[in-house]
C-alpha atoms as a PDB file:
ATOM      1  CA  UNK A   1      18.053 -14.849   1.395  1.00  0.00           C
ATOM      2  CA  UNK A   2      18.977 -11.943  -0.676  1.00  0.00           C
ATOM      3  CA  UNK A   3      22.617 -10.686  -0.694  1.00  0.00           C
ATOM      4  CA  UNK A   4      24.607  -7.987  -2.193  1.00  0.00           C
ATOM      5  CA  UNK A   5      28.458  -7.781  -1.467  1.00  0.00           C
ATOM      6  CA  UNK A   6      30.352  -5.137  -2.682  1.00  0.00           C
ATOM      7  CA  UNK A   7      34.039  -5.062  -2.521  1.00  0.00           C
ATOM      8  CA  UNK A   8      36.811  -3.853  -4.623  1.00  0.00           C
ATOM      9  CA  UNK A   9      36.848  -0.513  -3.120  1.00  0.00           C
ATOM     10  CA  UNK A  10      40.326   1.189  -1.378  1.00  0.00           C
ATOM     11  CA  UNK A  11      42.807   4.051  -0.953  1.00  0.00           C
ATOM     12  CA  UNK A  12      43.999   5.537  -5.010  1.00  0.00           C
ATOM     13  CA  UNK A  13      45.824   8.398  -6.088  1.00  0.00           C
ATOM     14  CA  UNK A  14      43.598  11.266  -7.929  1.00  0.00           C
ATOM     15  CA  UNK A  15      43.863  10.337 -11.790  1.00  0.00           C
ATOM     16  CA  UNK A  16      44.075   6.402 -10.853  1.00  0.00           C
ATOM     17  CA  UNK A  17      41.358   3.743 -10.933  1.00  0.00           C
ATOM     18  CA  UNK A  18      39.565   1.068  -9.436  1.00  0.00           C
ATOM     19  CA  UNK A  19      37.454  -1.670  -9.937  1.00  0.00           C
ATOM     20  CA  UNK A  20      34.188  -2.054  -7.963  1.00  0.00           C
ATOM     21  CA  UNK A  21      32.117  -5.570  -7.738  1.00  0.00           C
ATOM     22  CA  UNK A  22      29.022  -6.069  -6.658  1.00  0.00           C
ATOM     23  CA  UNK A  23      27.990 -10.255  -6.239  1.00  0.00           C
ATOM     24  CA  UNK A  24      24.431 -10.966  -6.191  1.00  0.00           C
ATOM     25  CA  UNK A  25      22.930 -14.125  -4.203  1.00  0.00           C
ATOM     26  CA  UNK A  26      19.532 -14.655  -3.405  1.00  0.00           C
ATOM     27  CA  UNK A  27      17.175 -13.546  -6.263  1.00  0.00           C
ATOM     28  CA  UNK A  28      16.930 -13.470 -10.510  1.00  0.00           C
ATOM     29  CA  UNK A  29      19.708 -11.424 -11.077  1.00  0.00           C
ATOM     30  CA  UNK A  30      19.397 -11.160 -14.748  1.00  0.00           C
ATOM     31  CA  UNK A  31      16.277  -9.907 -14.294  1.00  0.00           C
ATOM     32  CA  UNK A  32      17.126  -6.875 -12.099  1.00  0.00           C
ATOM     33  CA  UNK A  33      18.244  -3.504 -13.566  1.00  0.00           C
ATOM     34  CA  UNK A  34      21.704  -2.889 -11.300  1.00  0.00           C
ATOM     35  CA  UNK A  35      23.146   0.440 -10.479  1.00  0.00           C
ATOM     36  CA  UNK A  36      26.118   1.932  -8.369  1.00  0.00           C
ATOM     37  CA  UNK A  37      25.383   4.725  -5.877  1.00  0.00           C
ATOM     38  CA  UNK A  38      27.794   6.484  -3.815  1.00  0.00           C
ATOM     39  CA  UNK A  39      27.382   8.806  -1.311  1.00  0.00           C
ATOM     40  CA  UNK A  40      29.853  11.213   0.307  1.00  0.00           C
ATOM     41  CA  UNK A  41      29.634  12.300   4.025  1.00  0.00           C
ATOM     42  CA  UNK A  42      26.982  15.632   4.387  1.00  0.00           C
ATOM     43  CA  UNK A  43      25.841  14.677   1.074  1.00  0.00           C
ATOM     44  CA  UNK A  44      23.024  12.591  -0.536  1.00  0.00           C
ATOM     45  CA  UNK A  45      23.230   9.518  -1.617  1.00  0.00           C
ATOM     46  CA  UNK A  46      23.377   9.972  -5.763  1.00  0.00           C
ATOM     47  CA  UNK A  47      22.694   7.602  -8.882  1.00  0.00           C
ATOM     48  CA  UNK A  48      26.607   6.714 -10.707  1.00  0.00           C
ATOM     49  CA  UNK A  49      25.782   4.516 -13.273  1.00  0.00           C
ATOM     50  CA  UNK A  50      22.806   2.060 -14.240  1.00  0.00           C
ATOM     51  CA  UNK A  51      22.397  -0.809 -16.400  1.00  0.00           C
ATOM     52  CA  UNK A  52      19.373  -2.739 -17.543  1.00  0.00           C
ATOM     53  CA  UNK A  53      19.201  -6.646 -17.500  1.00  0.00           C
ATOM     54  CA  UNK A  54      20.558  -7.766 -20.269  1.00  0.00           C
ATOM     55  CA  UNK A  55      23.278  -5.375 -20.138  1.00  0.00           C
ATOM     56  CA  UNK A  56      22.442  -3.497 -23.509  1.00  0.00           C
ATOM     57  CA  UNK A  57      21.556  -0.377 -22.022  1.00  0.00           C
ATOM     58  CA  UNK A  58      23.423   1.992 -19.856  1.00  0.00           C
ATOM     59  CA  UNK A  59      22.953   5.623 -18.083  1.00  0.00           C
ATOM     60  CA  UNK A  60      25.297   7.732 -16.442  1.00  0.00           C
ATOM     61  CA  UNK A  61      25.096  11.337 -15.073  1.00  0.00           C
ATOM     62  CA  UNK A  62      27.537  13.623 -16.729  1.00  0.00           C
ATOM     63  CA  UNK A  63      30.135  13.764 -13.657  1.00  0.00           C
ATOM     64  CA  UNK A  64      31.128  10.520 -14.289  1.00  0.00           C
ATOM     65  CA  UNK A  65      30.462   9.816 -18.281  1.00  0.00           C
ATOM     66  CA  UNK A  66      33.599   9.109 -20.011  1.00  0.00           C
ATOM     67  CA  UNK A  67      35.090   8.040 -16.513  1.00  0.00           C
ATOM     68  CA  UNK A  68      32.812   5.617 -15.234  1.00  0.00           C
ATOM     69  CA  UNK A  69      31.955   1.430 -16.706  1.00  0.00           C
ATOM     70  CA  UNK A  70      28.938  -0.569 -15.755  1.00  0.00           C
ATOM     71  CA  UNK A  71      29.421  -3.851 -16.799  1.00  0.00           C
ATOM     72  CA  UNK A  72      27.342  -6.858 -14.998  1.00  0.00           C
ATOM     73  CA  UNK A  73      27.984 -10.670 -15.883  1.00  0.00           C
ATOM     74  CA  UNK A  74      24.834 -12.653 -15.404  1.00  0.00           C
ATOM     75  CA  UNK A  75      26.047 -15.821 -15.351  1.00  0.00           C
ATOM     76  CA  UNK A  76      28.551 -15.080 -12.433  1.00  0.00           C
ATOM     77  CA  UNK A  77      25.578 -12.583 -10.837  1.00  0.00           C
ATOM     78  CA  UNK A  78      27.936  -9.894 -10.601  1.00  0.00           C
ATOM     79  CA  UNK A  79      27.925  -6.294 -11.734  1.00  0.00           C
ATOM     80  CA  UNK A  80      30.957  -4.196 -11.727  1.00  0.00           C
ATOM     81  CA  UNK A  81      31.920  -0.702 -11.902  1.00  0.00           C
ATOM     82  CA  UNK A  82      35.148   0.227 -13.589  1.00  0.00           C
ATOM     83  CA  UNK A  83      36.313   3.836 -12.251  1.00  0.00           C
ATOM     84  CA  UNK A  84      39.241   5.847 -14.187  1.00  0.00           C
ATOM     85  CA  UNK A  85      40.523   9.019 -13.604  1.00  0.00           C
ATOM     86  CA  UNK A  86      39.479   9.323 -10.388  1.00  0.00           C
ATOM     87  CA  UNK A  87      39.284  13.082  -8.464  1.00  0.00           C
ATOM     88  CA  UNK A  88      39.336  13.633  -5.179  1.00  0.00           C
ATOM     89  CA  UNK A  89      35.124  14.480  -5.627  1.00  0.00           C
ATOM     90  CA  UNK A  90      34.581  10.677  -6.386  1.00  0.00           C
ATOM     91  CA  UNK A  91      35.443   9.849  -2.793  1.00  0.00           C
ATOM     92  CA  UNK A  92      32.210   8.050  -1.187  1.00  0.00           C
ATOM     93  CA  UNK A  93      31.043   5.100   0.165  1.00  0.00           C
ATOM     94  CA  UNK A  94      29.573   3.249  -3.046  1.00  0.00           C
ATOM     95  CA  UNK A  95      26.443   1.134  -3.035  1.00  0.00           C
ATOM     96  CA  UNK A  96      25.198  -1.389  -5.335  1.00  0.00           C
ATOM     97  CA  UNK A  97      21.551  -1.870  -5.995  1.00  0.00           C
ATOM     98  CA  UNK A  98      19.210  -3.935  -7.500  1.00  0.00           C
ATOM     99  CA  UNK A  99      15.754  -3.319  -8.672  1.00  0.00           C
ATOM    100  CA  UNK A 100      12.793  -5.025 -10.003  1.00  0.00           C
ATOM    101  CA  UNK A 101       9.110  -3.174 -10.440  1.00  0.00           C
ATOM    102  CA  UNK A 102       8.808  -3.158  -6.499  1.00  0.00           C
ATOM    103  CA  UNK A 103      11.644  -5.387  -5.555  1.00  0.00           C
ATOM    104  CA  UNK A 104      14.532  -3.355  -4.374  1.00  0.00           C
ATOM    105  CA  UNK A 105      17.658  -4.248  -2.501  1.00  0.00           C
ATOM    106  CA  UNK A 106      20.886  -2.532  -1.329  1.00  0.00           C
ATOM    107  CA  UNK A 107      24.392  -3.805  -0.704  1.00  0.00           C
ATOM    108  CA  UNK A 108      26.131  -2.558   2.580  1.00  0.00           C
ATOM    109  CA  UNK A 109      28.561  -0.386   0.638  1.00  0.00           C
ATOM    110  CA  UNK A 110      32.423  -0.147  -0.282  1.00  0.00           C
ATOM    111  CA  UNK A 111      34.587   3.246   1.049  1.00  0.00           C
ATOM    112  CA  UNK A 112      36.387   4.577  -2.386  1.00  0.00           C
ATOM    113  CA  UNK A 113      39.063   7.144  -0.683  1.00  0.00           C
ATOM    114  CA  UNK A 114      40.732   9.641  -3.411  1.00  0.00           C
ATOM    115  CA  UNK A 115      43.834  11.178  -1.948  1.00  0.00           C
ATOM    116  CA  UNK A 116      47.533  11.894  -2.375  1.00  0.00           C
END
């Protein structure tokens, strides 16, 4: 049975960061490109930060770059998502997810709360 468990997510200050895992259970992890989605209330669900397989390649939209780290450890089947600087706009509900040609799974989400 497939699983994706994200945790790591909480209440931080704007400017502060967090550290965002993702463990993967159920399926070839190493062979899955991972990414982190988040998605705010009113507001789609948007792509955060990708890496491929191995790990050598990464993608990021430009809100984030700079501020955001995808990082995945395949022999712990875990992907992580290091966060700095945060603003109040990174607030969301973020989503791990794991695809494969037609294979695609979702964790159940983390809430990521940026406020004073």
């Amino acid at each position: 049975q497939v699983h994706l468990v994200e945790s790591g997510g909480g209440l931080v200050q704007p400017g502060g960061s967090l550290r965002l895992s993702c463990a993967a259970s159920g399926f070839s992890f190493s062979l899955y490109t991972m990414s982190w989605y988040r998605q705010a209330p009113g507001k789609e669900r948007e792509l955060v930060a990708t890496i491929t397989g191995a790990g050598s390649n990464t993608e990021y939209p430009d809100s984030v770059k700079g501020r955001f780290a995808i990082s995945r450890d395949n022999t712990k089947k875990t992907v992580y998502l290091q966060m700095n600087s945060l603003k109040p706009e990174d607030a969301a509900v973020y989503y791990c997810k794991a695809a494969w040609f037609r294979s695609i799974y979702w964790g159940q989400g983390t809430q990521v709360t940026v406020s004073s």
